[in-house]
N, C-alpha and C. Protein backbone atom coordinates (compact mmCIF):
# COMPACT_ATOMS: atom_id res chain seq x y z
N UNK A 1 -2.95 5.76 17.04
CA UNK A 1 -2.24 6.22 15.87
C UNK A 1 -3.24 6.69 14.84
N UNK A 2 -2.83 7.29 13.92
CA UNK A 2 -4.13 8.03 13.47
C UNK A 2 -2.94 8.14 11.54
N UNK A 3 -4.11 8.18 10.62
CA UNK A 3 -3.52 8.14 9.43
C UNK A 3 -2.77 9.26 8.74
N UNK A 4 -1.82 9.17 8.36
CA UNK A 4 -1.34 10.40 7.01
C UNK A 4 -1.14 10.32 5.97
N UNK A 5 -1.42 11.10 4.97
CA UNK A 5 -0.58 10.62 3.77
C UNK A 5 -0.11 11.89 3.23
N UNK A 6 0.44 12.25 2.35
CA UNK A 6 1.46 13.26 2.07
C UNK A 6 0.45 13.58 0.65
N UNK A 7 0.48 14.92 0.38
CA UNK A 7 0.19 15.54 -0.36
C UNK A 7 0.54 15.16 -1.90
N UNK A 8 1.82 14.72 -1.58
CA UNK A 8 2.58 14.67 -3.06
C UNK A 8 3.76 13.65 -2.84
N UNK A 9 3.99 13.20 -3.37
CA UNK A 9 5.04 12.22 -3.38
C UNK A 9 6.52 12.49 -3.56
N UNK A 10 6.40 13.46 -4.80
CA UNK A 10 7.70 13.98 -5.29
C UNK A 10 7.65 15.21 -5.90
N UNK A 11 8.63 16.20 -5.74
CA UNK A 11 8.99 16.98 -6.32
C UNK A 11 10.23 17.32 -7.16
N UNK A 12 10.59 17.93 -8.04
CA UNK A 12 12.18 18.08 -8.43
C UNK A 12 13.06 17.31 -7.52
N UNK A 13 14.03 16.98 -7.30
CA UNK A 13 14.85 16.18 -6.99
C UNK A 13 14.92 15.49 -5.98
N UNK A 14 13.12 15.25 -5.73
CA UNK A 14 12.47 14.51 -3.98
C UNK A 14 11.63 13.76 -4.45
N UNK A 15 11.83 12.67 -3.68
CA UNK A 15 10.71 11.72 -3.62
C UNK A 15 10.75 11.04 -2.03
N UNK A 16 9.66 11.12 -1.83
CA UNK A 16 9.27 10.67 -0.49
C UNK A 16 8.74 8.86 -0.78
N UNK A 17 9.24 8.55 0.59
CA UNK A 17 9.05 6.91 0.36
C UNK A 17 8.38 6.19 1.78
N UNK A 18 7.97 5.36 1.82
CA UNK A 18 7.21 4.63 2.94
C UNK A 18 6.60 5.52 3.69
N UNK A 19 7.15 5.30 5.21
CA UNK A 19 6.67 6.51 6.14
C UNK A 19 6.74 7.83 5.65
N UNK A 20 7.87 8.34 4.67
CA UNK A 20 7.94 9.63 5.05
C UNK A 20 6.70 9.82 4.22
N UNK A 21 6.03 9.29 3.11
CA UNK A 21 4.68 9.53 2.61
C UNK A 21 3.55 9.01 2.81
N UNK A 22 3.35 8.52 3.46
CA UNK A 22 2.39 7.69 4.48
C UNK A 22 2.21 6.96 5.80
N UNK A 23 1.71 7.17 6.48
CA UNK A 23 1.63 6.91 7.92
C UNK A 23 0.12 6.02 8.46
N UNK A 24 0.26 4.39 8.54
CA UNK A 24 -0.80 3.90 8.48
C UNK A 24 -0.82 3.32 9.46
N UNK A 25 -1.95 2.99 10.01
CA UNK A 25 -2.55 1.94 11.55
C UNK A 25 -1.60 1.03 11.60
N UNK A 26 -0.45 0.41 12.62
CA UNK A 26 0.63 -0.49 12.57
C UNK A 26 -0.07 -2.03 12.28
N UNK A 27 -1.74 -1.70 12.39
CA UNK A 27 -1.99 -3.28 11.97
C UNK A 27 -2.06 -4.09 10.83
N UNK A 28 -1.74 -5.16 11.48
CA UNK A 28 -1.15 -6.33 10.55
C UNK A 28 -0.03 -5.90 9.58
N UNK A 29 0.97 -5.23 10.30
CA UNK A 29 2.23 -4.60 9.70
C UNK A 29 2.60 -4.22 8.43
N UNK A 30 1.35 -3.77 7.76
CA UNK A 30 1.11 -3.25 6.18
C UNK A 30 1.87 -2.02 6.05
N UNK A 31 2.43 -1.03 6.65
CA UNK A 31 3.41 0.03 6.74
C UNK A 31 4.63 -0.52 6.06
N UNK A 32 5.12 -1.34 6.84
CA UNK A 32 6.59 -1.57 6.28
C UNK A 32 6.30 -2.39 4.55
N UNK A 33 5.33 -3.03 4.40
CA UNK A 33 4.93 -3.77 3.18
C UNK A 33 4.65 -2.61 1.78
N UNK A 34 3.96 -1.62 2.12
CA UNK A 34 3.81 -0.49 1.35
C UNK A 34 5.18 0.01 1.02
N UNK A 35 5.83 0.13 2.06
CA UNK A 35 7.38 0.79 1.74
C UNK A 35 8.21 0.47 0.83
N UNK A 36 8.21 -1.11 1.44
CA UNK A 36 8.88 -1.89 0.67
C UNK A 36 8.41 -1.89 -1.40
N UNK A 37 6.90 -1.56 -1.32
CA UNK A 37 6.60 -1.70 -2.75
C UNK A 37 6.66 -0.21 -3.46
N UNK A 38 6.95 1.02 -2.01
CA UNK A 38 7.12 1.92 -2.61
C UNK A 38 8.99 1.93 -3.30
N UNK A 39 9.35 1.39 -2.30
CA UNK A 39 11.06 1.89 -2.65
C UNK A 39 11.03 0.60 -4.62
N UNK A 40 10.75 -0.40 -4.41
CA UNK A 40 10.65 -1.04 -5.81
C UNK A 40 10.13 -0.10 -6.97
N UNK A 41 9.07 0.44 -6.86
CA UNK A 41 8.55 1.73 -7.69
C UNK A 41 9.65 2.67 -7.97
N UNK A 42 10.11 3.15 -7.31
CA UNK A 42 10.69 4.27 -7.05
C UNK A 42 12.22 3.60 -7.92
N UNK A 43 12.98 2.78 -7.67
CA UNK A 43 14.34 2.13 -8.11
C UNK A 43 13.67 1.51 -9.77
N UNK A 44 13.17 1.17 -9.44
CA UNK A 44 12.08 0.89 -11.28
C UNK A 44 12.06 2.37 -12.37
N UNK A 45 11.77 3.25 -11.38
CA UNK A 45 12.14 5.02 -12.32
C UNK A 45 13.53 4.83 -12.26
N UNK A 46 13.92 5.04 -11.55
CA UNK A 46 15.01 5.65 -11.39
C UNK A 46 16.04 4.68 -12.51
N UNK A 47 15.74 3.04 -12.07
CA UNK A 47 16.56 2.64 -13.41
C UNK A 47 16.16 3.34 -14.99
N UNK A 48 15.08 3.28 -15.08
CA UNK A 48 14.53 3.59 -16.32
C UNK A 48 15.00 4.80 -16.55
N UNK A 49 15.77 5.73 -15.87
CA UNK A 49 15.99 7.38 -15.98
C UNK A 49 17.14 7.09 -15.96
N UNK A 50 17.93 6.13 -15.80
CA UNK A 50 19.54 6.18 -15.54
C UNK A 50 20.36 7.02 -16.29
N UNK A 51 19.98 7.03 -17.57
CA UNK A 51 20.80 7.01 -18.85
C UNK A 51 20.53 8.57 -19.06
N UNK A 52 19.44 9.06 -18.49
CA UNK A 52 19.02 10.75 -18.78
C UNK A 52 19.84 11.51 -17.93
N UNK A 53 20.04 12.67 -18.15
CA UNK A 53 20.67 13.98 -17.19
C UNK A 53 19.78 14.62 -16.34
N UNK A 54 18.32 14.19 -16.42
CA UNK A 54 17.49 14.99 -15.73
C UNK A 54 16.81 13.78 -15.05
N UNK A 55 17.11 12.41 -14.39
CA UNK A 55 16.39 11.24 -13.84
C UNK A 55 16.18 11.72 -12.65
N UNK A 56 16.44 12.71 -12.13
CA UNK A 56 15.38 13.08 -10.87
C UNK A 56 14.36 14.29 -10.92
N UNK A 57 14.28 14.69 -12.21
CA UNK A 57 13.06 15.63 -12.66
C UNK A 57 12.25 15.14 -12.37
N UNK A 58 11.04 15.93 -12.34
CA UNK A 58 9.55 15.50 -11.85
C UNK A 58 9.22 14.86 -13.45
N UNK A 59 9.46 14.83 -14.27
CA UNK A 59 9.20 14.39 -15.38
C UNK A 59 9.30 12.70 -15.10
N UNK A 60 10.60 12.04 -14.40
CA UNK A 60 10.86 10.89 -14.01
C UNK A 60 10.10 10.70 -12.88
N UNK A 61 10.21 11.26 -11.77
CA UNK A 61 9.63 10.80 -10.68
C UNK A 61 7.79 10.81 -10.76
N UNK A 62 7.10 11.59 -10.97
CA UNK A 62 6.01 11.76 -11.33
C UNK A 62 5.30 10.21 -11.82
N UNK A 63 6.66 9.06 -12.47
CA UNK A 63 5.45 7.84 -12.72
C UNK A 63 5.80 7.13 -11.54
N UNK A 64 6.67 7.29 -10.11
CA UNK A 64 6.71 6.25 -9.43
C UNK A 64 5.49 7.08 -8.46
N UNK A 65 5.14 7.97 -8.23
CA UNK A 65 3.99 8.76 -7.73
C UNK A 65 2.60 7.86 -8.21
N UNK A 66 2.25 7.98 -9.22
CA UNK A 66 1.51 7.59 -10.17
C UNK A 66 1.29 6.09 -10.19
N UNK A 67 2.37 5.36 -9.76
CA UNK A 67 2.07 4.14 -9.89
C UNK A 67 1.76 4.23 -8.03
N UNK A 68 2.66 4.63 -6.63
CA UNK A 68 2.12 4.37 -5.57
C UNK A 68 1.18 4.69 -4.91
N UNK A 69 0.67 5.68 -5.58
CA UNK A 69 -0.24 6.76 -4.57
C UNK A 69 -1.45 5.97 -3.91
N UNK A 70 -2.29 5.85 -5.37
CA UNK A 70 -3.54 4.99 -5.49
C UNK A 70 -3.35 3.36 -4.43
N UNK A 71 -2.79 2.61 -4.80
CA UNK A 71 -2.31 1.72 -4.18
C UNK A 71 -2.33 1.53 -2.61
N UNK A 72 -1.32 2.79 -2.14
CA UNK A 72 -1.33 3.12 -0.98
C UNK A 72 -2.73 3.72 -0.28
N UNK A 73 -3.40 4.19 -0.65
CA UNK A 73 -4.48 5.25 -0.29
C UNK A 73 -5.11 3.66 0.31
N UNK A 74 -5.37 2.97 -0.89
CA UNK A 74 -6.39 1.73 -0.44
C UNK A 74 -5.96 0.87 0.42
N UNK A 75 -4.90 0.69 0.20
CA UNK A 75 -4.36 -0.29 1.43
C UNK A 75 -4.57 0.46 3.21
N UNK A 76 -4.42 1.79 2.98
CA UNK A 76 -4.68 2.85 4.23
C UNK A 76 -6.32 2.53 4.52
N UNK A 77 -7.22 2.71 3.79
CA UNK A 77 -8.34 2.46 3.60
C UNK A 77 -9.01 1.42 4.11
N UNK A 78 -7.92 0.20 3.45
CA UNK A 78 -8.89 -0.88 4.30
C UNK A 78 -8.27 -1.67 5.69
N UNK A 79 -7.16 -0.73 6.02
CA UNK A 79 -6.73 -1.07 7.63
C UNK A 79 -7.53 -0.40 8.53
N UNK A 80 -7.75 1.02 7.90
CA UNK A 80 -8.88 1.98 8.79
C UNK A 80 -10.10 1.34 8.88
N UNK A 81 -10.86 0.43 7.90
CA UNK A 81 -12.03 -0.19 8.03
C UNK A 81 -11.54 -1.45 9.11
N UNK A 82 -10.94 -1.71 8.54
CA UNK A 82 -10.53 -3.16 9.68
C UNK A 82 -10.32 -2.72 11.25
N UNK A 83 -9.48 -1.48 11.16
CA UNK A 83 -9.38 -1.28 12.67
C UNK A 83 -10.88 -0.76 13.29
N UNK A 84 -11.37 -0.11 12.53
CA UNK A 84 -12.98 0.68 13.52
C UNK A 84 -13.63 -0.90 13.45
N UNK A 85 -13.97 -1.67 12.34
CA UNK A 85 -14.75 -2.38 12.68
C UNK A 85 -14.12 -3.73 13.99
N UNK A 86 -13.09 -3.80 13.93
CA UNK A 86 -12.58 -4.91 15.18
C UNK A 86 -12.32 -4.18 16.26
N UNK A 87 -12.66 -2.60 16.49
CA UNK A 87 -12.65 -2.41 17.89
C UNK A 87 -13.95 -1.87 17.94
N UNK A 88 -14.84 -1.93 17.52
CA UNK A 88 -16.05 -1.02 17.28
C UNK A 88 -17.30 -2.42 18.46
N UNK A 89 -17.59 -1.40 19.70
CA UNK A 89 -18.16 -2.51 20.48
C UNK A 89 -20.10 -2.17 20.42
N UNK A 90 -20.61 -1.82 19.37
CA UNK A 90 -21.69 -1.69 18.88
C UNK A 90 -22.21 -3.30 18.59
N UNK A 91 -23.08 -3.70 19.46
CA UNK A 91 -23.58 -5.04 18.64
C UNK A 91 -23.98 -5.52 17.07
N UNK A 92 -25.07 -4.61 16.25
CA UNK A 92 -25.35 -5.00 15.02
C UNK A 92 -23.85 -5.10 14.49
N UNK A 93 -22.48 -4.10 14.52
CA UNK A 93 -21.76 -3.89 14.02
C UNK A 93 -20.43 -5.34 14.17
N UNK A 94 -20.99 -5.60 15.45
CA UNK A 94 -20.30 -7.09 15.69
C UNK A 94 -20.67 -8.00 15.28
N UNK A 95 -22.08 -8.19 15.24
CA UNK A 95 -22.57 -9.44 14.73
C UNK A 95 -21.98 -9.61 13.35
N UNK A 96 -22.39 -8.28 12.05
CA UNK A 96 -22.02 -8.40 10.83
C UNK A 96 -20.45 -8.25 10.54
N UNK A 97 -19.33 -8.05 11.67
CA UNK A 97 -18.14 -8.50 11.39
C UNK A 97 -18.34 -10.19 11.76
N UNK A 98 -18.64 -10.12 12.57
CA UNK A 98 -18.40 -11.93 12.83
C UNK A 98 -18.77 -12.32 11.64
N UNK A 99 -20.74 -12.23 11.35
CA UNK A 99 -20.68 -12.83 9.71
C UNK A 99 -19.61 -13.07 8.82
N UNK A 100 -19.11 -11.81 8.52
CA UNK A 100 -18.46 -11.37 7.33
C UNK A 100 -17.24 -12.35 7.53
N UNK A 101 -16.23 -12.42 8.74
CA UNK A 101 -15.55 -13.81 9.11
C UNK A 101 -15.99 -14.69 9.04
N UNK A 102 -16.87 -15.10 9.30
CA UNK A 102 -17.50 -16.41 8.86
C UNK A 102 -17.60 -17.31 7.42
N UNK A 103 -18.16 -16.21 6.74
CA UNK A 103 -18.21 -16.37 5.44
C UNK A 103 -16.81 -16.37 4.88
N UNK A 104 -15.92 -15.31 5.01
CA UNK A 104 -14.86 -15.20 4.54
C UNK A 104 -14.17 -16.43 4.84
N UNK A 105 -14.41 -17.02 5.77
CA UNK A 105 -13.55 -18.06 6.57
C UNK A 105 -13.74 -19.63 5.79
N UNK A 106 -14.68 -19.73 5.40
CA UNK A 106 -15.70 -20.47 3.84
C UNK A 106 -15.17 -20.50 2.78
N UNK A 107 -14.26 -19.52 2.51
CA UNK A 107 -13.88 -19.10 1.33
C UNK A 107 -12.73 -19.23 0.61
N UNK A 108 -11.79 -20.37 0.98
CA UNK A 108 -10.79 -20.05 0.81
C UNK A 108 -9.66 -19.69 -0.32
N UNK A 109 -10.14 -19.58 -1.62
CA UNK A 109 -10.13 -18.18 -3.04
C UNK A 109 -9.76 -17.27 -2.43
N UNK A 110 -10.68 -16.50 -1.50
CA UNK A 110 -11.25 -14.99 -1.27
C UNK A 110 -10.23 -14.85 -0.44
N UNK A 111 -10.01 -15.94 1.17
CA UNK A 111 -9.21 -16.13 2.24
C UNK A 111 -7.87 -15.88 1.36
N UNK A 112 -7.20 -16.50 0.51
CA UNK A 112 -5.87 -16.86 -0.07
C UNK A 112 -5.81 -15.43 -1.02
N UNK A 113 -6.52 -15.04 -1.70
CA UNK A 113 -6.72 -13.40 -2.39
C UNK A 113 -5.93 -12.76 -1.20
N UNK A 114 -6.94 -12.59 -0.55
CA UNK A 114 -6.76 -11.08 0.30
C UNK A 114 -5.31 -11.22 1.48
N UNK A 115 -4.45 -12.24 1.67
CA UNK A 115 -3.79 -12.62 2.39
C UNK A 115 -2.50 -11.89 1.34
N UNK A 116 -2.69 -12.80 0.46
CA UNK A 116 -1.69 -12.64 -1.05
C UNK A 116 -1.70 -10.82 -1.19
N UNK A 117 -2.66 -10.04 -1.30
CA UNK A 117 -2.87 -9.00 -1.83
C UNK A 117 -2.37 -8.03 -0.18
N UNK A 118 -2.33 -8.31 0.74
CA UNK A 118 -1.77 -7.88 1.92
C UNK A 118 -0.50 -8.26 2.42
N UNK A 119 0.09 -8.96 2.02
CA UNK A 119 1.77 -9.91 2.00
C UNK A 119 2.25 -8.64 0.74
N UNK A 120 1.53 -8.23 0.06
CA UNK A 120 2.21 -7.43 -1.13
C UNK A 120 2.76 -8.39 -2.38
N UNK A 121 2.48 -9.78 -2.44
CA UNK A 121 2.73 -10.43 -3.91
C UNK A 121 1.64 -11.05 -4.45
N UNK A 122 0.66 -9.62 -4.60
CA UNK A 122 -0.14 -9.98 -5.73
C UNK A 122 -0.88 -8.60 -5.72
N UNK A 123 -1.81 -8.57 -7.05
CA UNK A 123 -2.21 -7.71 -7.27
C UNK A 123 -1.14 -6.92 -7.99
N UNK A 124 -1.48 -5.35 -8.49
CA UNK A 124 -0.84 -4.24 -9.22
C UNK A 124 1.05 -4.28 -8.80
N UNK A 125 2.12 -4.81 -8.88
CA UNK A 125 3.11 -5.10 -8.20
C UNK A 125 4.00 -4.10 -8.95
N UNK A 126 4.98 -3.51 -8.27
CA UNK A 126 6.31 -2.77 -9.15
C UNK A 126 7.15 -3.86 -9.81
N UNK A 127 7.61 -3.85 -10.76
CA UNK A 127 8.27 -4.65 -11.19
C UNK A 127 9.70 -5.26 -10.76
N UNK A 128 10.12 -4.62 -9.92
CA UNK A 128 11.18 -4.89 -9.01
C UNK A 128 10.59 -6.09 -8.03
N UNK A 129 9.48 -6.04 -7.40
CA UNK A 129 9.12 -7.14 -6.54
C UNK A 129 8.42 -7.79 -7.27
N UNK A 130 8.17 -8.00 -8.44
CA UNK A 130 7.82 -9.26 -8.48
C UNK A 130 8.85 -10.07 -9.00
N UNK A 131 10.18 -9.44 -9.18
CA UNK A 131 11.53 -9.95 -9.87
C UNK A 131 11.34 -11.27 -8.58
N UNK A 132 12.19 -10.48 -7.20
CA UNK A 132 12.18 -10.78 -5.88
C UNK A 132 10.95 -12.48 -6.02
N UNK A 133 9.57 -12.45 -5.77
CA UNK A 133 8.82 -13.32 -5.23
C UNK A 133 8.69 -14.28 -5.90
């Protein structure tokens, strides 16, 4: 499987959500987790636009863009590092993943961070999910 991400998020009376704007390595099932924090983004505008005649202008949609894009890019980012380096059969490159488990494994702050920040309840959150957690 190989990565995508969409150019743009939204246009006039479109907004693209999960898959249809990103397409990431199925590991450790961070696809459907992104989605999920994209569609919260996205229902977060859209409440906030309720009351306007124009809540699907790019004027509205443009901040649920704005708030997922970035977000998403990195989370794409560090599945692509995770996947080359856990199939990557280069020795130096194994040894310093094992390290890096090792240490990480030591850690359990860092361990409980990055678990939390990959579950999607923590870190930068839409305000819709963190209603939810």
């Amino acid at each position: 499987m190989r990565r995508q991400h969409a150019h743009r998020y939204v246009d006039d009376g479109v907004a693209l959500v999960g898959d249809a704007a990103h397409m990431i390595h199925p590991l450790a099932g961070q696809g459907v987790n992104i989605g999920f924090l994209d569609a919260a983004a996205l229902s977060a505008c859209l409440l906030d636009a309720q009351d306007h005649s124009d809540f699907y202008s790019m004027a509205w949609l443009a901040r649920y863009e704005k708030e997922r894009r970035h977000p998403n890019l990195l989370m794409m980012q560090s599945m692509d590092f995770f996947y080359r380096a856990f199939s990557n059969r280069v020795l130096p490159i194994k040894l310093l993943r094992n390290i890096g488990l090792g240490v990480a494994g030591r850690l359990p702050f860092a361990k409980e961070h990055v678990m939390r920040l990959a579950m999607g309840i923590e870190g930068r959150l839409p305000e819709l999910s963190r209603r939810v957690g």
